[in-house]
Protein backbone atom coordinates (compact mmCIF):
# COMPACT_ATOMS: atom_id res chain seq x y z
CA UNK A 1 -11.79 -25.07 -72.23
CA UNK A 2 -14.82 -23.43 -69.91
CA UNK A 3 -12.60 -22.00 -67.14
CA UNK A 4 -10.70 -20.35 -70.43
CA UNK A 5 -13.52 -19.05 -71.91
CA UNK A 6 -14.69 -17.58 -68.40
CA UNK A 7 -11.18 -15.87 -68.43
CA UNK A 8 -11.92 -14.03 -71.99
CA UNK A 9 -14.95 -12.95 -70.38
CA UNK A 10 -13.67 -11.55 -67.24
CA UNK A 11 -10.97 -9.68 -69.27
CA UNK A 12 -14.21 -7.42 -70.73
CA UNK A 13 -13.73 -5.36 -67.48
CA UNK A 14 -10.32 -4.03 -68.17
CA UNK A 15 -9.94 -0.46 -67.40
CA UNK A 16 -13.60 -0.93 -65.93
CA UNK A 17 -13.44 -2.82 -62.66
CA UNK A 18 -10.91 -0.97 -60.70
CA UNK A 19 -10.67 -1.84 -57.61
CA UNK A 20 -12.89 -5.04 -58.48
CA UNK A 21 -10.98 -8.25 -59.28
CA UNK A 22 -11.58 -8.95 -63.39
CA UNK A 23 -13.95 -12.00 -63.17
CA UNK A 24 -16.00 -13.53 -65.89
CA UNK A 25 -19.07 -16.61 -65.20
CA UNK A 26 -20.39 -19.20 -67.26
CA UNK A 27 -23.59 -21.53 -66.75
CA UNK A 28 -23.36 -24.92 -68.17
CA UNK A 29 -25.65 -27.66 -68.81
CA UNK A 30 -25.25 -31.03 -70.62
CA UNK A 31 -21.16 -29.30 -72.03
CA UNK A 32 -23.00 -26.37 -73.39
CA UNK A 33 -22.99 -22.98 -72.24
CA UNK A 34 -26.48 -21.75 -71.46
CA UNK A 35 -25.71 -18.19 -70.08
CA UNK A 36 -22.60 -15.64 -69.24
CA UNK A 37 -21.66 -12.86 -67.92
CA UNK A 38 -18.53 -10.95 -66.23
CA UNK A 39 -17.86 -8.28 -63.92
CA UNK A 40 -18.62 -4.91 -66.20
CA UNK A 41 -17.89 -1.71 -63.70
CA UNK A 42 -16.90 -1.01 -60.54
CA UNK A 43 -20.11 -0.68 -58.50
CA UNK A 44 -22.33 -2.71 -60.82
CA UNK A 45 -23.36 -6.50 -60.89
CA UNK A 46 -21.11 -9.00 -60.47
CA UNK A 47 -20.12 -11.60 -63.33
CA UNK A 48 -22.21 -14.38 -61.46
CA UNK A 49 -25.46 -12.06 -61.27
CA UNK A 50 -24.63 -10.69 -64.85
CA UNK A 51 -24.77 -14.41 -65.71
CA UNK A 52 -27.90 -14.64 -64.10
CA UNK A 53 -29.53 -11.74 -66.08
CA UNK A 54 -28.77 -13.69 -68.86
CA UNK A 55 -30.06 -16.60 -68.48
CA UNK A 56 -33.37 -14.88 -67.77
CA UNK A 57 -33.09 -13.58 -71.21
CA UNK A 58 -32.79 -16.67 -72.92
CA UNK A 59 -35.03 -18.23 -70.64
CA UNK A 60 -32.53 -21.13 -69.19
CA UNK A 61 -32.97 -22.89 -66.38
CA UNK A 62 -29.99 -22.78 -64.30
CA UNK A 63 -31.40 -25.66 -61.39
CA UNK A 64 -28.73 -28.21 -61.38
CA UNK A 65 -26.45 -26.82 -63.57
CA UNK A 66 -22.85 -25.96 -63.25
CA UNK A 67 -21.34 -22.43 -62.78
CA UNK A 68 -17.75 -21.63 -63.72
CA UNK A 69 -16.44 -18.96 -62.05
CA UNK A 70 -12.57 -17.72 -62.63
CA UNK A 71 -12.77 -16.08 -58.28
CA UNK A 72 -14.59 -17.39 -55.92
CA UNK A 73 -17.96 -16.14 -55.29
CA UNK A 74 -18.17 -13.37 -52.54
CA UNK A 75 -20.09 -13.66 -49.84
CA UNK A 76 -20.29 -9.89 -48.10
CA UNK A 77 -22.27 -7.36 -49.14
CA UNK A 78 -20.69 -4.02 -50.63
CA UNK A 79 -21.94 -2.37 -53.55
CA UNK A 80 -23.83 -5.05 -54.44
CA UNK A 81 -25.40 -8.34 -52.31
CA UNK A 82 -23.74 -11.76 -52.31
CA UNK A 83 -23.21 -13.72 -55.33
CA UNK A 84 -23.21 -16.71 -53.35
CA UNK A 85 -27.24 -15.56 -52.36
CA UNK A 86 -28.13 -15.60 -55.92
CA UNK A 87 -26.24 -19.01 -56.49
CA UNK A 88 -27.88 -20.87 -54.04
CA UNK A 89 -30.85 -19.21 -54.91
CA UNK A 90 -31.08 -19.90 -58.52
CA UNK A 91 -30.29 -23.63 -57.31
CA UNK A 92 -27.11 -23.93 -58.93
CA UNK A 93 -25.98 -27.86 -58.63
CA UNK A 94 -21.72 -27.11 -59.07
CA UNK A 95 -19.36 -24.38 -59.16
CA UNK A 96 -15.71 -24.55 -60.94
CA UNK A 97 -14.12 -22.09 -59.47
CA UNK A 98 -10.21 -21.09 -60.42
CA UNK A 99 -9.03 -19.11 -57.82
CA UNK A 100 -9.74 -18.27 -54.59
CA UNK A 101 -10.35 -14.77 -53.38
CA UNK A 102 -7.63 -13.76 -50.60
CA UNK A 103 -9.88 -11.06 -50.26
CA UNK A 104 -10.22 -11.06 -45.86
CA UNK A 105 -13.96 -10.67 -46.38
CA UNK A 106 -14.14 -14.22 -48.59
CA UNK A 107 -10.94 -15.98 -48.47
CA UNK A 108 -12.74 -19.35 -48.19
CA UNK A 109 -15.57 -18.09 -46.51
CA UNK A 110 -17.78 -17.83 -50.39
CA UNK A 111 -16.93 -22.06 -50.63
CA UNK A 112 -18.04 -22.97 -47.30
CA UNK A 113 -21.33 -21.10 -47.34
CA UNK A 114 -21.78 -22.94 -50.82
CA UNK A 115 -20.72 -26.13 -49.40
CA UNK A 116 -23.28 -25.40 -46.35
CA UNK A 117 -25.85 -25.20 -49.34
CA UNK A 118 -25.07 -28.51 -50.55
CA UNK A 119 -23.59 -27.78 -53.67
CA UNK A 120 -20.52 -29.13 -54.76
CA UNK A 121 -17.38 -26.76 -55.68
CA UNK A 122 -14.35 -27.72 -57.05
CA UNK A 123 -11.12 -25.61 -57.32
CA UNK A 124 -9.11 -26.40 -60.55
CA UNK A 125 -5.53 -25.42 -60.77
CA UNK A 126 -5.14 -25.87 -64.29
CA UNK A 127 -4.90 -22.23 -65.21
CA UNK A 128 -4.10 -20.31 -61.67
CA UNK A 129 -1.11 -18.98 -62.99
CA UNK A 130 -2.59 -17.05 -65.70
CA UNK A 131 -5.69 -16.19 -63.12
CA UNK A 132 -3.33 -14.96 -61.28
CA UNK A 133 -1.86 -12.91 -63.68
CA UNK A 134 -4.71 -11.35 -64.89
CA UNK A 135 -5.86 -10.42 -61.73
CA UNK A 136 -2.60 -9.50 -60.50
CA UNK A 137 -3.67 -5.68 -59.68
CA UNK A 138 -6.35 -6.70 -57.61
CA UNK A 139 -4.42 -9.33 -55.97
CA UNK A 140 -1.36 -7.10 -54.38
CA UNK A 141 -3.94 -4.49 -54.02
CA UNK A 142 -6.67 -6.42 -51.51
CA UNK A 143 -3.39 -8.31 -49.67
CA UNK A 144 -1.29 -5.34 -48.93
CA UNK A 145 -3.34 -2.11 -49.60
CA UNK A 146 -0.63 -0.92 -51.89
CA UNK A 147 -0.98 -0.54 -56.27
CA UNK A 148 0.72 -2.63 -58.65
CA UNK A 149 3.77 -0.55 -60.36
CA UNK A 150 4.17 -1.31 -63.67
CA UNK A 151 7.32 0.55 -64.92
CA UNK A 152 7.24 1.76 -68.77
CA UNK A 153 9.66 3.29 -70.97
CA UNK A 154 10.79 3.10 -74.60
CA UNK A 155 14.40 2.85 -75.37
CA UNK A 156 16.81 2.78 -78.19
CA UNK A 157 18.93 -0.09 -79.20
CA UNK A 158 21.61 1.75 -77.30
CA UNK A 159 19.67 2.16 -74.25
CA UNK A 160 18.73 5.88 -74.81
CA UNK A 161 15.42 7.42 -73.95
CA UNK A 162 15.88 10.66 -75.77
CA UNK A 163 19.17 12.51 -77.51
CA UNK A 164 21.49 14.56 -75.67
CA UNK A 165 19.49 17.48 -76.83
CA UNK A 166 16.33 16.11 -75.29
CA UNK A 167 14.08 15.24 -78.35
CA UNK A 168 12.61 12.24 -77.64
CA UNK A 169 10.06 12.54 -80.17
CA UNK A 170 9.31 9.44 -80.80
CA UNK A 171 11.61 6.54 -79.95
CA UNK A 172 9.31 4.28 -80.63
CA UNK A 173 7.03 3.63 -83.34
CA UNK A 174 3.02 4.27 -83.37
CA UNK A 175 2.15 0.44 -82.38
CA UNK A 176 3.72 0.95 -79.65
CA UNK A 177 2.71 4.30 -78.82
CA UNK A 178 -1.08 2.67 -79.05
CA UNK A 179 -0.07 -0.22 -76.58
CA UNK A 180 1.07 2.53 -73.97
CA UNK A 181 -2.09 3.90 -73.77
CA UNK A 182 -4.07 0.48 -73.20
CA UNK A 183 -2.00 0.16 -70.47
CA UNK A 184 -2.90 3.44 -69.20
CA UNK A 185 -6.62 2.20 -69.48
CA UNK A 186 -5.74 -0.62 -67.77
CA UNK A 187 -3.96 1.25 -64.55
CA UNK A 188 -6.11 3.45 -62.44
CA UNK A 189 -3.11 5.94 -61.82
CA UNK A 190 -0.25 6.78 -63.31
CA UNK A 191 2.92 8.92 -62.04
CA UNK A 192 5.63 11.02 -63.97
CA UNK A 193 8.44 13.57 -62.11
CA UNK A 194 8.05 16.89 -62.39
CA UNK A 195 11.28 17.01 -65.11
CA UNK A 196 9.34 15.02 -67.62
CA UNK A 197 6.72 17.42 -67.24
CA UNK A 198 9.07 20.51 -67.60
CA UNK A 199 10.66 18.91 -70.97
CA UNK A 200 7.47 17.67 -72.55
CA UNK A 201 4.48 19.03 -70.96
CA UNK A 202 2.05 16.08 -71.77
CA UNK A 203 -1.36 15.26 -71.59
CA UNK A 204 -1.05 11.80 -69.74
CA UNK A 205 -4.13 10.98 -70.97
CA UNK A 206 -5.96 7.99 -72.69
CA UNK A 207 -6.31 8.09 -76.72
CA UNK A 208 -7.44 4.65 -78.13
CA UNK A 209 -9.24 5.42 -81.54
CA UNK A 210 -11.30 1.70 -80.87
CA UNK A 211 -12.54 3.03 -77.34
CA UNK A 212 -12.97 6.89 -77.34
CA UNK A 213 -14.83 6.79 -74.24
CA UNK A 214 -11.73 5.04 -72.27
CA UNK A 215 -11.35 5.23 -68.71
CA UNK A 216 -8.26 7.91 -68.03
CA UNK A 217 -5.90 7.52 -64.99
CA UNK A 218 -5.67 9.83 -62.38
CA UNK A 219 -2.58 11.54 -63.13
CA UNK A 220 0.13 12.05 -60.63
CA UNK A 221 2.98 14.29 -60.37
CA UNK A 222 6.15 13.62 -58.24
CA UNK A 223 7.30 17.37 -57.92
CA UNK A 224 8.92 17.55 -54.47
CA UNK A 225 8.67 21.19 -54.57
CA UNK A 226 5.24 21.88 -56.03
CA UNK A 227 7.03 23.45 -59.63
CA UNK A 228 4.34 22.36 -61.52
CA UNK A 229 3.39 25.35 -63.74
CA UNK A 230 0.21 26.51 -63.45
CA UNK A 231 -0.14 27.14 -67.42
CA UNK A 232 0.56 23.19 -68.34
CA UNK A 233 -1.27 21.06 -69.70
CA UNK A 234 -1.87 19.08 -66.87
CA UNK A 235 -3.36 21.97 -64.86
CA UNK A 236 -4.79 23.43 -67.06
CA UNK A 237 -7.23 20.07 -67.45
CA UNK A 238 -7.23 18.68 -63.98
CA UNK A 239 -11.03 19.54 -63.68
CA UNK A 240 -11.60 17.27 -66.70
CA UNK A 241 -8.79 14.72 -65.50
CA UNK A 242 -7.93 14.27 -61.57
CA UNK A 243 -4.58 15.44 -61.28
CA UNK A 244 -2.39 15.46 -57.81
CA UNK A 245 1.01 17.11 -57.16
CA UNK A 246 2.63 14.75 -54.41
CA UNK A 247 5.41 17.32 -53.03
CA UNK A 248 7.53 17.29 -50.05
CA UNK A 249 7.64 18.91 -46.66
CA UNK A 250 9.07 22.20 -47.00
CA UNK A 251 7.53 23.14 -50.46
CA UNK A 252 5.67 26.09 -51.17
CA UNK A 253 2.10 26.86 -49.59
CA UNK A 254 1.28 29.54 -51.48
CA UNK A 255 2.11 27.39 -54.85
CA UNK A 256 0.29 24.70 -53.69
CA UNK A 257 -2.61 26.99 -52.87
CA UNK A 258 -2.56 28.20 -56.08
CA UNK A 259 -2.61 24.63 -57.44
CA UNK A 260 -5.54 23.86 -55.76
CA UNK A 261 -7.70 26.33 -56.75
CA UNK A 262 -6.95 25.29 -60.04
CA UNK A 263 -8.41 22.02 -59.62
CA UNK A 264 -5.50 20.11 -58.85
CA UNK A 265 -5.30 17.83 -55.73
CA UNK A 266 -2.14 17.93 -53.59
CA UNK A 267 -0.59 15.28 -51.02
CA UNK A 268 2.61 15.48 -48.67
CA UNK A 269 4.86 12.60 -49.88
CA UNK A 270 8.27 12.09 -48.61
CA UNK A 271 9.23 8.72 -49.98
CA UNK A 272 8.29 6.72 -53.12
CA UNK A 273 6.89 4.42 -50.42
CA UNK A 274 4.63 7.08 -48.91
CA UNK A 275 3.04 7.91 -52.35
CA UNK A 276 1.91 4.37 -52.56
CA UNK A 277 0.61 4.08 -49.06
CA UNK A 278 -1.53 7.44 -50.09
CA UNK A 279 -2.58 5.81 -53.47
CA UNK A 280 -3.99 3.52 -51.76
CA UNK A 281 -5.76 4.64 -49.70
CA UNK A 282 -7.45 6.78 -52.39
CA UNK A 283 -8.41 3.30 -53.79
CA UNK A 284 -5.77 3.78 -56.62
CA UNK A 285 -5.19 -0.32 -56.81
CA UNK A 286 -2.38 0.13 -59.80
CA UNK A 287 0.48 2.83 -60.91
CA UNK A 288 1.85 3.16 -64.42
CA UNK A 289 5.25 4.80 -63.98
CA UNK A 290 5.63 7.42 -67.04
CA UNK A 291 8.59 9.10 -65.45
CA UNK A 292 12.25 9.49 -66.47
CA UNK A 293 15.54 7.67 -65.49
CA UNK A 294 15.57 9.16 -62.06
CA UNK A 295 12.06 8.87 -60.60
CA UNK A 296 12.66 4.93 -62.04
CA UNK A 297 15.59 4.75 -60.22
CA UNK A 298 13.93 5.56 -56.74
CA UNK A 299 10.99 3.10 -57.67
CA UNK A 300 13.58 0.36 -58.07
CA UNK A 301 16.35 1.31 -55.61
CA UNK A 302 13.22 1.19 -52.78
CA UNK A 303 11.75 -2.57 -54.46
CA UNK A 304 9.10 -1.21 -55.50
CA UNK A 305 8.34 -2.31 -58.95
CA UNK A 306 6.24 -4.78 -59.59
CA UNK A 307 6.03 -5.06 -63.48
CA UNK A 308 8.24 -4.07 -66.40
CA UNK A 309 7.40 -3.09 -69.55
CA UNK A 310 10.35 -2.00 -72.09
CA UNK A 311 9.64 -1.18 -75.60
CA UNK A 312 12.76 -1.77 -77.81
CA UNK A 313 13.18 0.35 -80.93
CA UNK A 314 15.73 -0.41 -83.71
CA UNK A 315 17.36 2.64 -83.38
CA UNK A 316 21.06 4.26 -81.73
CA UNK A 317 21.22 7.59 -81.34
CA UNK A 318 24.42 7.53 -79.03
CA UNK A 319 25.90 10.18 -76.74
CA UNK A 320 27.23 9.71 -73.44
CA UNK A 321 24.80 12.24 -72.13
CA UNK A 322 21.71 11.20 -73.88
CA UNK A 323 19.32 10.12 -70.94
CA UNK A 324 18.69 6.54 -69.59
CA UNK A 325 15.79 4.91 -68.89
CA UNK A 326 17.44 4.15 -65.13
CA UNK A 327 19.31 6.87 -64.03
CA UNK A 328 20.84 7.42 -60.36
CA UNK A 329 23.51 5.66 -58.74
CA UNK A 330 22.03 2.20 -59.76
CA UNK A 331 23.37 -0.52 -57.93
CA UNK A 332 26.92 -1.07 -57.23
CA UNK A 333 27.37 -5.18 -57.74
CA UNK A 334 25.57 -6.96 -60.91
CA UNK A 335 23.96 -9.72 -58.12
CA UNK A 336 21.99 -6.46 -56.60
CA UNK A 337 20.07 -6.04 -59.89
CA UNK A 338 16.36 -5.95 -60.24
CA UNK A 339 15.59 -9.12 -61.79
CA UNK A 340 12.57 -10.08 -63.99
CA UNK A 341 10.94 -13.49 -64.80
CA UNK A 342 8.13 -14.74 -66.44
CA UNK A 343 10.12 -12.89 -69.54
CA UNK A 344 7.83 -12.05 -72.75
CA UNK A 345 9.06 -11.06 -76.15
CA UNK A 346 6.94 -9.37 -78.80
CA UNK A 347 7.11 -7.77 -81.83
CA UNK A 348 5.14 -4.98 -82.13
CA UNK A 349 5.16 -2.69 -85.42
CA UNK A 350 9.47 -2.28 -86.01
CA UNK A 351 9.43 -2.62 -81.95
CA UNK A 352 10.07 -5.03 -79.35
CA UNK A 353 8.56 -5.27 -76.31
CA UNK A 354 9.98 -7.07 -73.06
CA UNK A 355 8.18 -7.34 -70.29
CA UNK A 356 8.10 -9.11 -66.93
CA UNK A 357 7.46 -9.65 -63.74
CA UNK A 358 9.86 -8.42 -61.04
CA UNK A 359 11.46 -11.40 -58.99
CA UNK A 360 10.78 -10.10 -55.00
């Protein structure tokens, strides 16, 4: 299927894009695909002008053909012109497109100017779910002005994040450990509290062997009173990585002073809901959470996941003060529980991971 094949495409720009919708473009004559192209990097050409380069390469004419597009064509300028400009200009005779941009600046307004052109569009439905999927980042993100949260963790059988002792070292297996950090590509931010820091002092960075060069998230710190020791690993590379300590009022200047000439950013968050207002803002379009039981347990109490991502491993380690990955008070009646749907199940390495999407 061409609108499938445009999808593939426009998932190129993972980890790329950000805070650019993921959109891939074909150009089709007589069935057959004559050029392509997708949306590469934030800031550069689009996935209909990328198809256009193309098709100057292989010297195809595009008058009269048919353009399959997975978001409707935008019609503003920002970093780069209109794509519905080079459409019309390039004499394009159709365009499939399968889903439209709520985007304020096109949301319908990319279809009409086409339609003013005389060419014919035509929104198929077929595969908006999984559009929508795919693009779901962008999609919360240009609506609201608020990232996705996607909450991670890796569990035992029994429910436990690490032993009673702390060692958490590794509950899951390496497969899994490679998957988290794809995801981490994927995000433009992600967040851990300043305990998880204090216990394991990582790197929160991106290591995929296929794709050295991967895109790492900005790295944020929930650490309501600016603890974060100046000798971790996380300061000590926040020139290399952007790092920010989102603290609380009350905590202390000179600490956060001292943070700051180290590299790292700061910003005055009281609530979870505050941070993601801020992120925002700083055109951070999607959060990873990386935290422990209790910094989940704010995200969820507040409705503020979006995503869910559990890695299973087939392991118990027991004890009744071994950590969770959901810590807190929790709810008080089962019907109050965060619900998912749209439920996955895979095997990966001796793991399973569930994920879904967060009924709202």
């Amino acid at each position: 299927m061409l609108m499938r094949k445009a999808m593939a495409l426009a998932q190129k720009g993972e980890g790329a894009v950000n805070p650019n919708p993921l959109v891939g473009a074909l150009i089709v004559r007589d069935g057959k695909v004559i050029a392509e192209g997708y949306h590469e990097r934030y800031g550069d050409l689009h996935a209909e002008r990328n198809a256009f380069e193309d098709a100057v390469r292989r010297g195809a004419n595009c008058k009269g053909a048919t353009m399959y597009v997975t978001l409707e064509p935008c019609c503003h300028h920002g970093h780069q012109p209109p794509c519905t400009d080079a459409i019309i200009e390039h004499r394009i005779g159709r365009v499939v497109i399968g889903l439209r941009d709520p985007n304020p600046l096109v949301a319908g307004k990319g279809i009409e100017k086409l339609l003013a052109a005389d060419i014919e569009v035509e929104v198929v439905e077929s595969l908006e779910k999984e559009l929508r999927y795919q693009n779901r980042v962008f999609l919360k993100y240009i609506t609201t002005g608020l990232p996705w949260v996607v909450m991670k963790y890796a569990m035992t059988l029994d429910g436990k994040i690490c032993t009673r002792r702390g060692d958490s070292k590794w509950v899951s297996g390496e497969e899994a450990r490679l998957r988290v950090h794809y995801l981490r590509r994927e995000l433009k931010g992600i967040l851990c509290g300043i305990g998880t820091v204090l216990v394991d002092n990582p790197m929160l960075d991106t290591r995929i062997p296929k794709y050295p060069a991967a895109r790492n998230p900005i790295r944020l710190v929930a650490d309501r009173q600016a603890r974060l020791p100046l000798e971790c690993n996380l300061v000590r590379t926040a020139r290399e990585i952007p790092t920010v300590v989102v603290y609380a009022e009350g905590a202390d200047l000179r600490r956060l002073a001292q943070l700051n000439r180290a590299g790292v950013k700061t910003w005055c968050c009281n609530t979870p809901q505050d941070l993601l207002i801020r992120a925002g803002k700083e055109k951070i379009d999607g959060i990873l959470l990386e935290g422990g039981g209790t910094l989940n347990e704010s995200f969820m109490r507040e409705g503020l996941v979006d995503e869910v991502f559990a890695f299973i491993a087939p392991k118990l380690v027991g004890g009744v003060d071994a950590k969770t990955p959901v810590e807190g008070l929790g709810f008080s009646k089962m019907a109050q529980a965060m619900r998912l749907q749209d439920v996955l199940v895979e095997r990966i390495g001796e793991d399973l991971l569930v994920r879904g999407l967060v009924s709202k």
